[in-house]
N, C-alpha and C. Protein backbone atom coordinates (compact mmCIF):
# COMPACT_ATOMS: atom_id res chain seq x y z
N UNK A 1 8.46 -40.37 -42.73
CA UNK A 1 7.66 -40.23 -41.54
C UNK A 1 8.37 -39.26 -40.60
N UNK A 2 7.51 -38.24 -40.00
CA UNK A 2 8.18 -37.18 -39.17
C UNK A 2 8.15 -38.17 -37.52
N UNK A 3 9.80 -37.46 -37.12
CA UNK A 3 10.10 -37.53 -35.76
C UNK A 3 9.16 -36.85 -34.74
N UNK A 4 8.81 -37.26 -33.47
CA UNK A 4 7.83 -36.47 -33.02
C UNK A 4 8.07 -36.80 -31.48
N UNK A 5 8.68 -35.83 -30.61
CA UNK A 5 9.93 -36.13 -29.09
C UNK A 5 7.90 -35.70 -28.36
N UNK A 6 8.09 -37.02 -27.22
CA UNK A 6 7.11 -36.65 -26.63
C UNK A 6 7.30 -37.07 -25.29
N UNK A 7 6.99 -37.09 -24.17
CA UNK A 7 7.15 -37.10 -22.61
C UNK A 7 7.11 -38.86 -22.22
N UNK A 8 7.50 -39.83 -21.65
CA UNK A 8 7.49 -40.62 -21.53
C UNK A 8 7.87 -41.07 -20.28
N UNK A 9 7.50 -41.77 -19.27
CA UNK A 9 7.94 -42.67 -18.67
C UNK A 9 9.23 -43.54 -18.83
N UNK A 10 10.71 -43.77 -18.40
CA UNK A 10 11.41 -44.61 -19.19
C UNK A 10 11.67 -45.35 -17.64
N UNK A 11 11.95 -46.80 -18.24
CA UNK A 11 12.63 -47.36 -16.63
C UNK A 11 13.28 -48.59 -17.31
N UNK A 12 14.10 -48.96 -16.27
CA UNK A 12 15.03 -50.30 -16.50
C UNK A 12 14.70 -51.20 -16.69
N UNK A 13 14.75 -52.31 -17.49
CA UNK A 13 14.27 -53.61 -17.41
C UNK A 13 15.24 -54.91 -17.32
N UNK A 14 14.71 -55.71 -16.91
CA UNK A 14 15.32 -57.00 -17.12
C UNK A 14 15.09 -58.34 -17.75
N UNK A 15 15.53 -58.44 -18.80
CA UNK A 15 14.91 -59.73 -19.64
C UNK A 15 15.02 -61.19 -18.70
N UNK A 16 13.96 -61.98 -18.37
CA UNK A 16 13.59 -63.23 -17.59
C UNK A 16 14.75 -63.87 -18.44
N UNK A 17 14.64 -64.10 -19.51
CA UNK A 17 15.33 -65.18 -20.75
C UNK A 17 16.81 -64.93 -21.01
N UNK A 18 17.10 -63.62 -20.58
CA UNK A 18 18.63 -63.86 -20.73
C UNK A 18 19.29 -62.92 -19.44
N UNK A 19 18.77 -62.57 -19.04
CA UNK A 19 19.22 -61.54 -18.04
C UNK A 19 19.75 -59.99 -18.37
N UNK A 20 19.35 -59.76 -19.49
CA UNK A 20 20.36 -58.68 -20.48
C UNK A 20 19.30 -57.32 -19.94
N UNK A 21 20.23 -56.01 -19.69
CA UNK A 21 19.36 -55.11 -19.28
C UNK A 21 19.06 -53.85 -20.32
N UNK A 22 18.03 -53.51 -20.01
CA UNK A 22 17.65 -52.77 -21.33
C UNK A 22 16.47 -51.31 -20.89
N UNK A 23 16.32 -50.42 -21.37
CA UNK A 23 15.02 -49.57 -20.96
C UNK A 23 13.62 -50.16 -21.81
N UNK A 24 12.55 -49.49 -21.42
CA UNK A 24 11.31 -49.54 -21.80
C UNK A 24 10.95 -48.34 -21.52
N UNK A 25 9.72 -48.14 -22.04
CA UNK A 25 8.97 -46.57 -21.92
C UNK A 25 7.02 -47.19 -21.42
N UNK A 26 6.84 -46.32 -21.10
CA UNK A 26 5.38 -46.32 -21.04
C UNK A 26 4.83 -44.39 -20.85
N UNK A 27 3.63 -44.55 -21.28
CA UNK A 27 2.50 -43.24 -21.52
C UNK A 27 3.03 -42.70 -19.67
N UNK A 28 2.89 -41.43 -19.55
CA UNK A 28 3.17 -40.57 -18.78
C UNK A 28 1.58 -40.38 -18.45
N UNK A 29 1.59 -40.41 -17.14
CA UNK A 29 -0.23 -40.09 -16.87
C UNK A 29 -0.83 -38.46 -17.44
N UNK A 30 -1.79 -38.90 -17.97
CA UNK A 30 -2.44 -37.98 -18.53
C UNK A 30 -1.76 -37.57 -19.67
N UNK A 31 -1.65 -38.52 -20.54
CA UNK A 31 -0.81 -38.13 -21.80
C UNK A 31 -1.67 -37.58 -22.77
N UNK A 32 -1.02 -36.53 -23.43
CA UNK A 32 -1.80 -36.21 -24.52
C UNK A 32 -1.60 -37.45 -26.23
N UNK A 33 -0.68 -38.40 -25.87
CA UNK A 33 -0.35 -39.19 -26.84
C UNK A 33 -0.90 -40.89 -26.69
N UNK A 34 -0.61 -41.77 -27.32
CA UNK A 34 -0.95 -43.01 -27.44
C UNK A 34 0.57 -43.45 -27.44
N UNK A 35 1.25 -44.59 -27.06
CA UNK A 35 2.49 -45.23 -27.73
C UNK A 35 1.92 -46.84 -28.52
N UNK A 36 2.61 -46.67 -29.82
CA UNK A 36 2.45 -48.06 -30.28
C UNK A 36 3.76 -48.49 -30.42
N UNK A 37 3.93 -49.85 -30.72
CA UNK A 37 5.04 -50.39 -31.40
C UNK A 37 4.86 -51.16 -32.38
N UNK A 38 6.18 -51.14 -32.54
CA UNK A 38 5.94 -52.42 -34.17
C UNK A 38 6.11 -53.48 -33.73
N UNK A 39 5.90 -54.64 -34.22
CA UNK A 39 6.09 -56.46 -33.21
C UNK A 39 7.34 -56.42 -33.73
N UNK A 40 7.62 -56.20 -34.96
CA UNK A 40 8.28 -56.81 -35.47
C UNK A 40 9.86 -56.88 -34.98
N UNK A 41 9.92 -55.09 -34.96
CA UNK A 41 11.42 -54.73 -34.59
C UNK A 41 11.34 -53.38 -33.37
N UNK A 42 10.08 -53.51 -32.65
CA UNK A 42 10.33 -52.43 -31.35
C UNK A 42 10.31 -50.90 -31.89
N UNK A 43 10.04 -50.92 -33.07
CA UNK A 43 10.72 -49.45 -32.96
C UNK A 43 9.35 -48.39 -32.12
N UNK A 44 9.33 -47.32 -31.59
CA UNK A 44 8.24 -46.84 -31.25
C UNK A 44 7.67 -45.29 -31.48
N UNK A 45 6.25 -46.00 -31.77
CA UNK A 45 5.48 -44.42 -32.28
C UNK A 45 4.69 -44.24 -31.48
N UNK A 46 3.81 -42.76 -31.88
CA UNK A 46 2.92 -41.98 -30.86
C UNK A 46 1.85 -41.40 -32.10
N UNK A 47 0.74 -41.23 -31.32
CA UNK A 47 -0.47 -41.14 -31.94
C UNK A 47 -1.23 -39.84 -30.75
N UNK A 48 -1.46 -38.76 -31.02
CA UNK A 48 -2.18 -37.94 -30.46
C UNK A 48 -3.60 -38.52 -30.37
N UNK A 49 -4.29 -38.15 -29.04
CA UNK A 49 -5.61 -38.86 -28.48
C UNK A 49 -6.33 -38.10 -29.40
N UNK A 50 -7.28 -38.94 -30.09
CA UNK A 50 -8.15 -38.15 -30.98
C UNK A 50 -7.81 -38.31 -32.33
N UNK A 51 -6.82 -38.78 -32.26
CA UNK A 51 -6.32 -38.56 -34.33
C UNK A 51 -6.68 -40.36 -34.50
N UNK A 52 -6.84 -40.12 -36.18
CA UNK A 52 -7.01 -41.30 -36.39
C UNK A 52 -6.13 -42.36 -36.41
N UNK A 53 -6.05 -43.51 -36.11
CA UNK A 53 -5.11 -44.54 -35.93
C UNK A 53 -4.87 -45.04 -37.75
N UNK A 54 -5.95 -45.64 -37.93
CA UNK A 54 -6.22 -45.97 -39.13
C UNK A 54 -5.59 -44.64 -40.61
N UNK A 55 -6.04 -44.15 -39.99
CA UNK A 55 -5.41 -43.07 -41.49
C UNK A 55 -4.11 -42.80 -41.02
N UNK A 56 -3.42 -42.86 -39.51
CA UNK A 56 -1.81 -42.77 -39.87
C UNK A 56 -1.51 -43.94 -40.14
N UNK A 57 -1.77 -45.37 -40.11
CA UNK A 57 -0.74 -46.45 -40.70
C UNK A 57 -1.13 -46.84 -41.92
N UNK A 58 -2.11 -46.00 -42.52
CA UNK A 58 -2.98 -46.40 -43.70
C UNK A 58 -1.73 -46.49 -44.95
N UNK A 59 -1.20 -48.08 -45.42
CA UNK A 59 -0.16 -47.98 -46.57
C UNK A 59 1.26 -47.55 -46.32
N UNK A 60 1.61 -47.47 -44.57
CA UNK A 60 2.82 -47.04 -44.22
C UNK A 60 3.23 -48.52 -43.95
N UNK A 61 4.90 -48.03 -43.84
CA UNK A 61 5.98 -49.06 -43.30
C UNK A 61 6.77 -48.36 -42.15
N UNK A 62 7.25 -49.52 -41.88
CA UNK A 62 8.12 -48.88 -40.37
C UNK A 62 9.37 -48.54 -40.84
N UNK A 63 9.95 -47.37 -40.36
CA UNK A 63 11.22 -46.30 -40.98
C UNK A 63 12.05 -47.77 -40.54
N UNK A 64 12.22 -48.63 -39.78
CA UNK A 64 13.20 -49.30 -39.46
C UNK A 64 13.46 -50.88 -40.01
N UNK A 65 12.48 -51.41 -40.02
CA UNK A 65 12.04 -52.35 -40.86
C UNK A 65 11.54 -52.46 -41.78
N UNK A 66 10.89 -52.12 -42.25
CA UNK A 66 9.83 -51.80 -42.96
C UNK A 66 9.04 -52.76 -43.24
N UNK A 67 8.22 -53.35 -42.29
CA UNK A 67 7.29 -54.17 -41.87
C UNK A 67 6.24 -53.04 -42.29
N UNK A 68 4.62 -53.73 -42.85
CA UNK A 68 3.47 -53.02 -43.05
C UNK A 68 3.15 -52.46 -41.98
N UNK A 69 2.46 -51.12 -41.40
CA UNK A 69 2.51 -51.01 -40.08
C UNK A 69 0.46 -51.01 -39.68
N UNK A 70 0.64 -51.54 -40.71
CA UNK A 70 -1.62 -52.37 -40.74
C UNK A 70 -1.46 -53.71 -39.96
N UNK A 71 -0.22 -54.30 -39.94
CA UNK A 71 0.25 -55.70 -39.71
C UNK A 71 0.69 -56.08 -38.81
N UNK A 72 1.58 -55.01 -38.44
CA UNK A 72 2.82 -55.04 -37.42
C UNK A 72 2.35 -54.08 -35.77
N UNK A 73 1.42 -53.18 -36.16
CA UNK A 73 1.18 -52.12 -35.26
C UNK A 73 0.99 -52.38 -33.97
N UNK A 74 0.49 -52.38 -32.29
CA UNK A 74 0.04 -52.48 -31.42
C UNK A 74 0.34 -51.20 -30.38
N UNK A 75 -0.97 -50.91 -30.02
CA UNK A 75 -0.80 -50.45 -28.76
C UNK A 75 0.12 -50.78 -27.80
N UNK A 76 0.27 -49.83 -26.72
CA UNK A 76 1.37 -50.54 -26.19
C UNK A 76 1.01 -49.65 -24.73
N UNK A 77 0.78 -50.28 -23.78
CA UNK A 77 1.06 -49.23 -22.01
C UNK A 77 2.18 -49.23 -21.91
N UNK A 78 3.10 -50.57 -22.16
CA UNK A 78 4.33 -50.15 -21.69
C UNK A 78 5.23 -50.81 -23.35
N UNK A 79 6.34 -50.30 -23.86
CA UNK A 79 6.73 -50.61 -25.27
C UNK A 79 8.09 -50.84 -24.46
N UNK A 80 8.44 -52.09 -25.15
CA UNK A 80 10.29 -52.55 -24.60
C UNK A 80 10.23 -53.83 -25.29
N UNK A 81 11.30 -54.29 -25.93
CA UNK A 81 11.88 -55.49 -26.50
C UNK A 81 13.24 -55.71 -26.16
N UNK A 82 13.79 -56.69 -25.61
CA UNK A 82 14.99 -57.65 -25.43
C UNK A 82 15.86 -57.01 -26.68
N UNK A 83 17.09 -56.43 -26.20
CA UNK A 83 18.06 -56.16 -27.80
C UNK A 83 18.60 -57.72 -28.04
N UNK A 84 18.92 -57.90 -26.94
CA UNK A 84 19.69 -59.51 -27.34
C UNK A 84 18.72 -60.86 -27.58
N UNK A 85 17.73 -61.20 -27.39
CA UNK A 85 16.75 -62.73 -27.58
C UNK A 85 15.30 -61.79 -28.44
N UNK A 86 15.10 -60.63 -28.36
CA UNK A 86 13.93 -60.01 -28.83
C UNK A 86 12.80 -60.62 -28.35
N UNK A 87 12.65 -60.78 -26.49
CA UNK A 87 11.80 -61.40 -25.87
C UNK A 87 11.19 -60.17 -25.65
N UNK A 88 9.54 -60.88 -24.93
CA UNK A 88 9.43 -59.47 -24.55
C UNK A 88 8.37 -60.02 -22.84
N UNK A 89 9.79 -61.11 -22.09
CA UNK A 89 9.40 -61.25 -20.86
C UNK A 89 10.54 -60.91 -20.10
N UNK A 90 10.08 -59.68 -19.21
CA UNK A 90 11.06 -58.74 -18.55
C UNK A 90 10.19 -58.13 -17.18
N UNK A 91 10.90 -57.87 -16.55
CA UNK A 91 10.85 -56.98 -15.24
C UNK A 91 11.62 -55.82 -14.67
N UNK A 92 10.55 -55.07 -14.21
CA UNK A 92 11.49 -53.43 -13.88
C UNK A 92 12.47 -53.79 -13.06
N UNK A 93 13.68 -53.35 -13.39
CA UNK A 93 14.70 -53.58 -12.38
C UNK A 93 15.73 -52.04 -11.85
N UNK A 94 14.31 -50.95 -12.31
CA UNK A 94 14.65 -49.88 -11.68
C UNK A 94 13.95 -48.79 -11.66
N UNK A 95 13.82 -47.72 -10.97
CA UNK A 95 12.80 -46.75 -10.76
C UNK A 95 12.83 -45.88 -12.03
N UNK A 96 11.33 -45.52 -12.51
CA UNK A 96 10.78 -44.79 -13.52
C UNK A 96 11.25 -43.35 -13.87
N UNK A 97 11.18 -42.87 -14.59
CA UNK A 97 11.95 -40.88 -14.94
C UNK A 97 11.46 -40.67 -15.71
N UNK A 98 10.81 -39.63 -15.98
CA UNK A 98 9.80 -38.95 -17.08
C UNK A 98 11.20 -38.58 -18.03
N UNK A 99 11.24 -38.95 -19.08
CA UNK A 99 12.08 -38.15 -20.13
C UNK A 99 11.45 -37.99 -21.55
N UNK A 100 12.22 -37.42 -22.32
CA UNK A 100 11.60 -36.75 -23.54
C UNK A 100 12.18 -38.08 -24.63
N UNK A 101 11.41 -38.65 -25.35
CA UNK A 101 11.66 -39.20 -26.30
C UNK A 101 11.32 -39.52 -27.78
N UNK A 102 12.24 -39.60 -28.79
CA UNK A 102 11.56 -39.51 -30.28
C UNK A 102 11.46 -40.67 -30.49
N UNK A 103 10.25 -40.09 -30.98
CA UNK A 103 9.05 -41.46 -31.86
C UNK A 103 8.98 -41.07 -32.95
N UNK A 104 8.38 -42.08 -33.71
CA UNK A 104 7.79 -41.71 -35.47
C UNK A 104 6.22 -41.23 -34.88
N UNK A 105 5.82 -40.38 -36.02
CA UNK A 105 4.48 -39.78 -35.78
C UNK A 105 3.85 -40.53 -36.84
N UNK A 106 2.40 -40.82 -36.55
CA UNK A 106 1.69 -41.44 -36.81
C UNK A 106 0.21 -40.48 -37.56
N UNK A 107 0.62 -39.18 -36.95
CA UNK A 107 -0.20 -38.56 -37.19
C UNK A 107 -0.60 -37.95 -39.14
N UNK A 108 -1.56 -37.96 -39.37
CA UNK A 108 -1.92 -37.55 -41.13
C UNK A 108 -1.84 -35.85 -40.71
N UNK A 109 -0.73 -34.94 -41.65
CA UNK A 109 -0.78 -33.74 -41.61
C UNK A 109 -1.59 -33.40 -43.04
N UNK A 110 -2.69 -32.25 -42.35
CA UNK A 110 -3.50 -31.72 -43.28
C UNK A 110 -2.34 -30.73 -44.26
């Protein structure tokens, strides 16, 4: 699966359940992308608006787990998981910064 660095939102978080601090990302307004994640293990992808969802996870696994990603997939506004309890009840505990980040692409190349 190709790497694919796309504009993101990143900000601080704070896990409720253990206190452990960590980033999250969310879609940059007016994104030309989608972010999903995997449940399983966080890792996170991007989907260009318009491409099919279905034909990129069609029979894929996640580069990191390799959880089915028909199974595992979700949308996501904002994508962040707990490194330490793998909760995913948290609060910003700091101001937002557009940065560039790699995702797996999701996208089917003709």
């Amino acid at each position: 699966m190709q790497i694919k660095t796309v504009r993101v939102q990143k900000r601080a978080l704070t896990c409720n359940s253990c206190e452990v601090d960590f980033f999250g990302y969310s879609e940059v307004r007016d994104s030309e992308v989608k972010l999903y994640e995997c449940t399983d293990c966080g890792a996170i992808f991007s989907l260009a608006n318009g491409a099919s969802l279905e034909e990129g996870m069609q029979g894929k696994f996640c580069p990191d787990c390799n959880a089915p990603l028909e199974e595992t997939l979700e949308e996501k506004t904002a994508a962040g998981i707990c490194p330490m309890c793998e909760g995913r009840d948290y609060y910003g505990s700091g101001a937002a910064e557009e940065v560039e980040l790699e995702t797996y692409c999701l996208e089917v190349s003709n």
